[in-house]
Every structure is written in C-alpha cells, then in structure tokens.
Protein backbone atom coordinates (compact mmCIF):
# COMPACT_ATOMS: atom_id res chain seq x y z
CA UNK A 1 22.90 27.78 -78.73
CA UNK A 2 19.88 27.65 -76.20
CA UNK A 3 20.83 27.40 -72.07
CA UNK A 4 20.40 23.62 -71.09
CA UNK A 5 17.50 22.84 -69.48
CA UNK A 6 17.04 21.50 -66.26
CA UNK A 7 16.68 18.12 -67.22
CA UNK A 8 20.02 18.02 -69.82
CA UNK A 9 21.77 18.48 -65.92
CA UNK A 10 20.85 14.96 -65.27
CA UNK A 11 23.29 13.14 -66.70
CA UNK A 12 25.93 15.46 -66.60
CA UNK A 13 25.48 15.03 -62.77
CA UNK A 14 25.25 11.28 -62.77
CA UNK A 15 28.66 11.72 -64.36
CA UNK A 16 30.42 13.85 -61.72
CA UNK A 17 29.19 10.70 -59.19
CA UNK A 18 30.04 7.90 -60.76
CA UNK A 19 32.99 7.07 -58.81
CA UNK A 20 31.36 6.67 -56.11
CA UNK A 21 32.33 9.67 -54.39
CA UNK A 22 29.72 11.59 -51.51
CA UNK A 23 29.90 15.46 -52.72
CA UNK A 24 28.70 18.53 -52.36
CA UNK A 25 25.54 20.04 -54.08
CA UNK A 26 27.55 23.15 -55.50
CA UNK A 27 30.16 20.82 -56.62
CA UNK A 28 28.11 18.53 -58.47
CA UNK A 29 26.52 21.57 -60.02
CA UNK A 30 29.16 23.09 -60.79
CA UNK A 31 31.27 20.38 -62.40
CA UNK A 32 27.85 19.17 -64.41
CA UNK A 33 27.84 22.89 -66.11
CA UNK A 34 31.30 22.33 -66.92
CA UNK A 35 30.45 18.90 -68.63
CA UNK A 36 27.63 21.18 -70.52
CA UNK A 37 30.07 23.41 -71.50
CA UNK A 38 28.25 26.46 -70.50
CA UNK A 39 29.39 30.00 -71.74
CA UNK A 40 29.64 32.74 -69.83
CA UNK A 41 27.07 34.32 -71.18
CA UNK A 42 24.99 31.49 -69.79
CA UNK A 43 26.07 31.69 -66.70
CA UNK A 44 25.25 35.42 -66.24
CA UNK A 45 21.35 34.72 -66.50
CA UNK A 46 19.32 35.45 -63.74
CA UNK A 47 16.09 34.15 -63.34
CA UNK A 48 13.67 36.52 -61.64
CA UNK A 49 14.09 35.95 -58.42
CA UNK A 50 17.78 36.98 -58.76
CA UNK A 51 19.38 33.79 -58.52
CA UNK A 52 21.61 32.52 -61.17
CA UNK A 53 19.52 30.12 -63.92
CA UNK A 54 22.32 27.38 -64.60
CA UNK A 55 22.32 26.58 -60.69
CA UNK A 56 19.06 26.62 -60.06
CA UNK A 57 18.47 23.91 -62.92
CA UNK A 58 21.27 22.30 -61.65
CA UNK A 59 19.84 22.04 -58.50
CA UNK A 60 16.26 20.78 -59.79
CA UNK A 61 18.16 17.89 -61.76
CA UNK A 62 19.43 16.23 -58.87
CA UNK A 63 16.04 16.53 -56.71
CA UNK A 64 14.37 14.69 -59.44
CA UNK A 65 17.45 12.35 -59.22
CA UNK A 66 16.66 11.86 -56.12
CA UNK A 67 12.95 11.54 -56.67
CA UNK A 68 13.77 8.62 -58.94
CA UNK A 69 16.56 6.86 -56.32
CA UNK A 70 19.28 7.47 -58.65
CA UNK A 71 20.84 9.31 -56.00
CA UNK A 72 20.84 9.71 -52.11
CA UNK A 73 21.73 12.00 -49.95
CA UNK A 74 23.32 10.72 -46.77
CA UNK A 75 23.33 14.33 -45.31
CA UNK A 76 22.36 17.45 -45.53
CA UNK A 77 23.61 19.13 -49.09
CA UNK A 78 25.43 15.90 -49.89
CA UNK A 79 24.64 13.30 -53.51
CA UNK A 80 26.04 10.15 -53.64
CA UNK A 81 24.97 8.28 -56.89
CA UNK A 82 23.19 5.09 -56.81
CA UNK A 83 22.47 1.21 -58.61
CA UNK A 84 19.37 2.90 -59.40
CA UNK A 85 21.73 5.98 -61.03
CA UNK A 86 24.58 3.87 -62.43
CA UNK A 87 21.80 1.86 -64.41
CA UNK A 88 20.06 5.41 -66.17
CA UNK A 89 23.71 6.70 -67.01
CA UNK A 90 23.99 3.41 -68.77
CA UNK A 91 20.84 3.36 -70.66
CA UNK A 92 21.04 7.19 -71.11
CA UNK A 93 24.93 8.23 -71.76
CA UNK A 94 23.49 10.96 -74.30
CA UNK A 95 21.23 12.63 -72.22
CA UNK A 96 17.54 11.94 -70.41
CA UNK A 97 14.36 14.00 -70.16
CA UNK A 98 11.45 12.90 -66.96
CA UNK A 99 9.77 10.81 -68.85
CA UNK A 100 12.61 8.36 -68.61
CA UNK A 101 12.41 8.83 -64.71
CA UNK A 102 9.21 7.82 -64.75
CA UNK A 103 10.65 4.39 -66.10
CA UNK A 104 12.27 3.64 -62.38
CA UNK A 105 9.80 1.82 -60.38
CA UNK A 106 8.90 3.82 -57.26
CA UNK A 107 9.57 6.90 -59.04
CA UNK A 108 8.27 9.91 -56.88
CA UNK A 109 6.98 12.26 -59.53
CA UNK A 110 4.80 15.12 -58.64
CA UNK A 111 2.43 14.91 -61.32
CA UNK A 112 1.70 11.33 -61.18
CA UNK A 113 0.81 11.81 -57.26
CA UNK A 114 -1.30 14.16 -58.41
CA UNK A 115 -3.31 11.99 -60.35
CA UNK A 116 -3.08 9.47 -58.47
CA UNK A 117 -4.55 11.60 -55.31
CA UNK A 118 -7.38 12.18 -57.95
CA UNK A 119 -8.11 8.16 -58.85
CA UNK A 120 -8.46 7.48 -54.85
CA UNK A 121 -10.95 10.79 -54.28
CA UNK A 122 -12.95 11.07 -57.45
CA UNK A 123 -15.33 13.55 -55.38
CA UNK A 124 -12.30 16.35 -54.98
CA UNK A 125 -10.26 15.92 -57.91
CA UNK A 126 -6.84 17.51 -57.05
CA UNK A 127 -5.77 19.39 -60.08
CA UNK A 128 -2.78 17.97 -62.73
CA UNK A 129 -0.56 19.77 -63.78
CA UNK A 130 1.15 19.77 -66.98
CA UNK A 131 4.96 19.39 -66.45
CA UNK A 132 6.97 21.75 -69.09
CA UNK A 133 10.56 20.07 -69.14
CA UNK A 134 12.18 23.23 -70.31
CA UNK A 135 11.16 25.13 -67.34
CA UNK A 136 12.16 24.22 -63.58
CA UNK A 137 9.57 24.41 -61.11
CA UNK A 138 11.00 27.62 -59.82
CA UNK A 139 10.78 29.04 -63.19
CA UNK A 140 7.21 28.17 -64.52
CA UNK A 141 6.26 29.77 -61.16
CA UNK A 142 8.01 33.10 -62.09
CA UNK A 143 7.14 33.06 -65.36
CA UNK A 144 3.62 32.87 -64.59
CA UNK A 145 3.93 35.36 -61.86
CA UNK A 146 5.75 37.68 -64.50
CA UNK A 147 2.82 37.06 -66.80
CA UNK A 148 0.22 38.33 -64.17
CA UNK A 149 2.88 41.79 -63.59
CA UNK A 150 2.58 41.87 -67.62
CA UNK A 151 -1.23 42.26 -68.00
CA UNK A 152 -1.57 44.28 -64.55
CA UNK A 153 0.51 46.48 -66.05
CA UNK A 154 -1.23 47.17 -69.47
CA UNK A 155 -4.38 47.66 -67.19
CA UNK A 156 -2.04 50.34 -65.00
CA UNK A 157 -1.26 52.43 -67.97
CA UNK A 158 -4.85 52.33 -69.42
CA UNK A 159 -6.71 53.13 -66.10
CA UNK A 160 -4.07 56.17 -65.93
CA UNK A 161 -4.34 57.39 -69.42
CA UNK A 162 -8.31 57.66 -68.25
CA UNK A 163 -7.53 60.04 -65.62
CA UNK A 164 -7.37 63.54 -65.72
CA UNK A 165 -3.35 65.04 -65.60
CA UNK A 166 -4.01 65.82 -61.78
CA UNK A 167 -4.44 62.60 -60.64
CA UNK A 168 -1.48 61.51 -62.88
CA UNK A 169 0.42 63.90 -61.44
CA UNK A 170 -0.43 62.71 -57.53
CA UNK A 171 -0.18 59.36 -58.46
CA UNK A 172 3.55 59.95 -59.24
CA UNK A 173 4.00 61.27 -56.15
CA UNK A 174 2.44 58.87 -54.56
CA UNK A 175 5.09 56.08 -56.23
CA UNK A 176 8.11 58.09 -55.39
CA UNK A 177 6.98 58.79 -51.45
CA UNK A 178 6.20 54.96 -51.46
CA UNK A 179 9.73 54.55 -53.46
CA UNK A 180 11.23 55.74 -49.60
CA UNK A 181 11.31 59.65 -51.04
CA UNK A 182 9.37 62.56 -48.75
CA UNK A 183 11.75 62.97 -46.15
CA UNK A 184 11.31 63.00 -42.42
CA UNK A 185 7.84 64.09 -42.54
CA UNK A 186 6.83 61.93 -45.53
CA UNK A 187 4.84 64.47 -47.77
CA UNK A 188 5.26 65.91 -51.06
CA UNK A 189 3.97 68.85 -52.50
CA UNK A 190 2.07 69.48 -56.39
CA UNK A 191 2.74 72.37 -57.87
CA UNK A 192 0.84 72.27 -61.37
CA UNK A 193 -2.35 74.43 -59.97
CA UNK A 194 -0.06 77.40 -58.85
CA UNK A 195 1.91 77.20 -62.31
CA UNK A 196 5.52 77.22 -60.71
CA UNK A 197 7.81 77.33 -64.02
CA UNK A 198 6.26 74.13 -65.51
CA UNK A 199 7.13 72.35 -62.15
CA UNK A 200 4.41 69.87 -61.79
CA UNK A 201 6.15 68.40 -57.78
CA UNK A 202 8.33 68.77 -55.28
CA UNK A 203 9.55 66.05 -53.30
CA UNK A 204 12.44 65.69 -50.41
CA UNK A 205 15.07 63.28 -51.91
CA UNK A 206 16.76 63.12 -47.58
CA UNK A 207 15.14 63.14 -44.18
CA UNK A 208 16.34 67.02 -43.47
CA UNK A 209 15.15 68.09 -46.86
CA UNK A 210 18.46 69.48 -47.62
CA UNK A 211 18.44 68.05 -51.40
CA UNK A 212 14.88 68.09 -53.40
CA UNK A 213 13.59 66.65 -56.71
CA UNK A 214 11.57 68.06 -59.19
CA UNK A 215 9.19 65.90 -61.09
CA UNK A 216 7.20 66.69 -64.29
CA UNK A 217 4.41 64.10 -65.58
CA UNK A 218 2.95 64.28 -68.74
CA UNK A 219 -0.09 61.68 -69.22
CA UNK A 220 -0.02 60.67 -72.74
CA UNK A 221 -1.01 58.09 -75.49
CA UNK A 222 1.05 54.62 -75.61
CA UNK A 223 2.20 55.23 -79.04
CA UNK A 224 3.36 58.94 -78.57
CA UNK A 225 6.87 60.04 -78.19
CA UNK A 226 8.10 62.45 -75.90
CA UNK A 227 10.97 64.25 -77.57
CA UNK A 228 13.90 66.37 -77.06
CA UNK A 229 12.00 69.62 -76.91
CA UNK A 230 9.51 68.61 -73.88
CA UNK A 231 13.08 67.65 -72.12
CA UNK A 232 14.61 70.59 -73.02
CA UNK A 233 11.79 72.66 -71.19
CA UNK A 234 11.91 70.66 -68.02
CA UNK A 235 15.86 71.35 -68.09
CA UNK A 236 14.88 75.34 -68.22
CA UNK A 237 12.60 74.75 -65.49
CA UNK A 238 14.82 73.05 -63.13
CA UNK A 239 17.44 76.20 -63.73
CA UNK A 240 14.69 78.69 -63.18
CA UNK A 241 13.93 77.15 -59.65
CA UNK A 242 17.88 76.72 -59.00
CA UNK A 243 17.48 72.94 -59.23
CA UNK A 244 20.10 70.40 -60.50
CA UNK A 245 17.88 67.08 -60.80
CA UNK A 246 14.32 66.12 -61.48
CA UNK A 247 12.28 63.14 -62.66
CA UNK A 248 10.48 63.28 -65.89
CA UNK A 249 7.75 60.75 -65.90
CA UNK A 250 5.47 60.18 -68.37
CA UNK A 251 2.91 57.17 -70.22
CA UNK A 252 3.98 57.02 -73.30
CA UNK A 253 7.87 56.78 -74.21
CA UNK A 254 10.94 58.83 -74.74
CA UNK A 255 13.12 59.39 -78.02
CA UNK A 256 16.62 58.51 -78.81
CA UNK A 257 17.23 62.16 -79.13
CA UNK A 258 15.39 62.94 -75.81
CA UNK A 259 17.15 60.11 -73.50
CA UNK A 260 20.64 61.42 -75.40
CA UNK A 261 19.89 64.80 -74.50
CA UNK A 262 19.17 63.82 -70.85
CA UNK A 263 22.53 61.99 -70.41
CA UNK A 264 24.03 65.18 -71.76
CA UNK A 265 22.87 67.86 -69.43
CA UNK A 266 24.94 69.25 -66.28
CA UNK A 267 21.84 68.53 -64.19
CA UNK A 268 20.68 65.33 -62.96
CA UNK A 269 17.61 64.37 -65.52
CA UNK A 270 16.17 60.80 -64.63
CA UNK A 271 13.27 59.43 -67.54
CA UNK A 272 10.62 57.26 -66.67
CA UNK A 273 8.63 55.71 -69.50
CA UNK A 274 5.10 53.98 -69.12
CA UNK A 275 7.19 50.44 -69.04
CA UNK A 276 9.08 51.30 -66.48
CA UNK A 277 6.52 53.64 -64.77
CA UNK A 278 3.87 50.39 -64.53
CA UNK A 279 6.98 48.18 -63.31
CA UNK A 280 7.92 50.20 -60.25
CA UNK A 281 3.96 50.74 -59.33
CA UNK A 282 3.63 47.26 -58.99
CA UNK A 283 6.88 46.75 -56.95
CA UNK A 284 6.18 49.68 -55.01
CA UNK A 285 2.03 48.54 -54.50
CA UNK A 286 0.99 51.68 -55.85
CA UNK A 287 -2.55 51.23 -57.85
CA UNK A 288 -2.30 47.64 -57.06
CA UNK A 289 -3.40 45.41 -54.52
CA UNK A 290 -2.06 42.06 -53.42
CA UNK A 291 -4.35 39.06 -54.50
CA UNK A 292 -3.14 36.21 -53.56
CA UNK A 293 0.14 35.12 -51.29
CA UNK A 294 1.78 31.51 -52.35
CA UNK A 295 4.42 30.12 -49.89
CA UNK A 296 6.82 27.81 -51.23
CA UNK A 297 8.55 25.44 -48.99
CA UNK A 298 11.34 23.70 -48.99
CA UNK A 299 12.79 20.71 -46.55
CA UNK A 300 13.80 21.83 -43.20
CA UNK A 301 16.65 19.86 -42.79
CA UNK A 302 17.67 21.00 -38.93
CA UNK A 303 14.30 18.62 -38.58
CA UNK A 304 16.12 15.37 -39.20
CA UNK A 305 19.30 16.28 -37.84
C-alpha cells in the first residue's frame, strides 16, 4: 500500500484537534500517522535531505491548514483547530486533497498568488507552477534536484570513458584527496607510468601517513563487467606491496562473483562502480561545477516573539 501523501495528513490532523485542544506540531503529526496507520516500513523513509518522509508531509498538511484558516497557531510550534477547520472535517470526514482548500474563501494558496501576481503585471508574468499533490514542496524540490544529479551523472561517466586511462586514473585521485584522503600534506602519488605491481595510486588514508591505500582504476564501457579475476589481481598486488586495503574503482560495474570475492578476502577491498563513482564526484565537486544556489526560507519566528 503506497505512503500517504501529504495531503491524506489533513484530516487525520483536523482529527487530533477537534477537541479543541492547543498542541504541539510533533504531536499532531505524530498522532495523525497513527490515525493513517502507517507501517514501519513507512516510517523508515527518508526523503533526500535525510529527514524522515511521514513528518515532513505531516508537517506540510498543517501549513496548508493553516493557509486555508482551518487552523491557527497561537505560538510558536503550536495548532489549534478552527470554525474554518471544524466545517472541512465535516464536509470531508473521508479525506481532502487542495483543491478543496481552495473552496475556503481567503484561502492563501501559492499557486493562485502566483497567477494572480501575473493578472495585475501582464508585462512580467511571474511563472505558475503546477502543484503535484503527491509530492510536498520539499519533495518536488529534491526530486528535481535529484533529477539534475541523474543526467550530470550520465554526462560524468561519458566525458570519462572519452579520456585516456591517465586522466581516469588522476581523476580518482583527485575524488579521494577531495573525499578528506592525502594526509597532512594533501598529495597523492600515480604509479601506473613506473609499473609498480599493477598499482595504479597511492594515497595517505591519516595525517602522519602511517596507514596508505592503494587504488586501481580501470576506465571501461557502461555495459562491461568487471569480474572476479581483475579482483583477484588487485588482491596479488596489494600482497606484493605488503598492503592490506585498496580501492578498486572503475566505469563500468562489478559481478556478483567479484563483490563476493571482495567481502571474502583478509585484506580490506572497497569497489566502486560507475554509479557510485558519478555519485560521490558530484558530492565531492569533482568534474562538476555549482550552477545555481536556491535558498529556501522558512518563518523566523524569534521575529514576532
């Protein structure tokens, strides 16, 4: 059964107010998931920023509640439900979606002062956008941004597999010093043109250099598979140079049989597949650049107190 949505936390919350009670936001949100009868399983889903889905739609709900006057809040992180409120759970008891808010005169809805900013200056339209009810706000904003890291890092893996294996091989390095790797000095050493057992860097793991990783990159093909044998290798490498962990990074992907035989070996063997290779460039800003920085703001409500 699909996670309610944001707006199925409407009346659920209407519900926990009724009597006529002032409480708390996490209260209200909480007791409104109960009345959804969420699973655990839905409450374990994390939206990207890290925070907990169910709350965060919880939360959304009763800012739209209050958008609409069905609820107030008399202070800070404090509902109490209103006329306005006790009418909608009336003429809604099974549930209500926006465009029943929009129903309540005075209704403060973002989209319809958009347009309406647009009716009174025709000259500089201000955009409107289109509401997606099964999405909070929070969430069609990292969905979209998670969209963007999607196709930026398609174009990664592409612009890599066009490189020669040297600048693959530096461009690893590069990840892993910017990854907080190097040591004290910050520097990191290739070792592919002197042919040092198959070695392709070196890289402090601590700021004394007491403890080192080895790293091997192979730039290859999305759709080949790097198998047990190529990991098997890098294993014998790491003994000959009387190492006991190294990073084997590559573009394509890994086999069952190679990620089993990693987990299996007495040394330390972390795999990095293009996926996961392209997601920690773009955490890291390695190969990309920032275009565009969005603040999101919220009430400041040490203002009115």
């Amino acid at each position: 059964m699909p996670a309610p949505t944001w707006d199925q936390y409407m009346i659920p919350s209407l519900h926990v107010l009724v009597d006529g009670q002032m409480r708390r936001t996490r209260e209200i949100v909480d007791r409104a998931a109960d009345l959804l009868q969420l699973s655990e399983t839905d409450r374990a889903v994390l939206i990207p920023s890290g925070q907990e889905q169910w709350k965060n739609r919880g939360n959304w709900a009763l800012s739209y509640l209050a958008r609409a006057g069905a609820v107030e809040r008399p202070s800070r992180g404090r509902y109490v439900i209103t006329e306005v409120g006790r009418e909608l759970l009336g003429a809604h008891p099974g549930g209500m979606t926006e465009k029943d808010l929009r129903s309540v005169p005075g209704y403060d809805s973002p989209r319809l002062a958009q347009k309406a900013a647009a009716d009174a200056a025709p000259a500089t339209p201000a955009p409107v956008v289109e509401e997606r009810t099964e999405l909070d706000p929070d969430e069609q904003i990292e969905n979209g941004i998670a969209r963007i890291h999607a196709d930026v890092a398609d174009q990664l893996l592409t612009r890599i597999q066009a490189q020669d294996p040297e600048f693959f091989e530096k461009a690893v390095l590069d990840l892993l010093m910017a990854m907080g790797y190097g040591g004290a000095e910050g520097s990191a050493t290739r070792t592919q043109l002197s042919r040092d057992g198959g070695i392709d860097g070196i890289i402090d793991q601590d700021a004394l250099g007491l403890s080192r990783i080895y790293v091997q990159a192979k730039r290859y093909a999305s759709d080949n598979t790097v198998g047990r044998p190529a990991i098997q290798e890098f294993v014998g490498a790491l003994a000959g140079n009387a190492a006991s962990q190294g990073v084997f990074l590559t573009t394509s992907r890994f086999s069952v049989d190679a990620q089993r035989y990693a987990d299996q070996v007495q040394a330390r063997i972390v795999l990095v597949d293009g996926a996961k290779l392209s997601r920690l460039m773009i955490r890291y800003g390695v190969g990309v650049q920032v275009r565009r920085t969005v603040q999101i703001v919220d009430v400041d409500e040490d203002f009115f107190e």
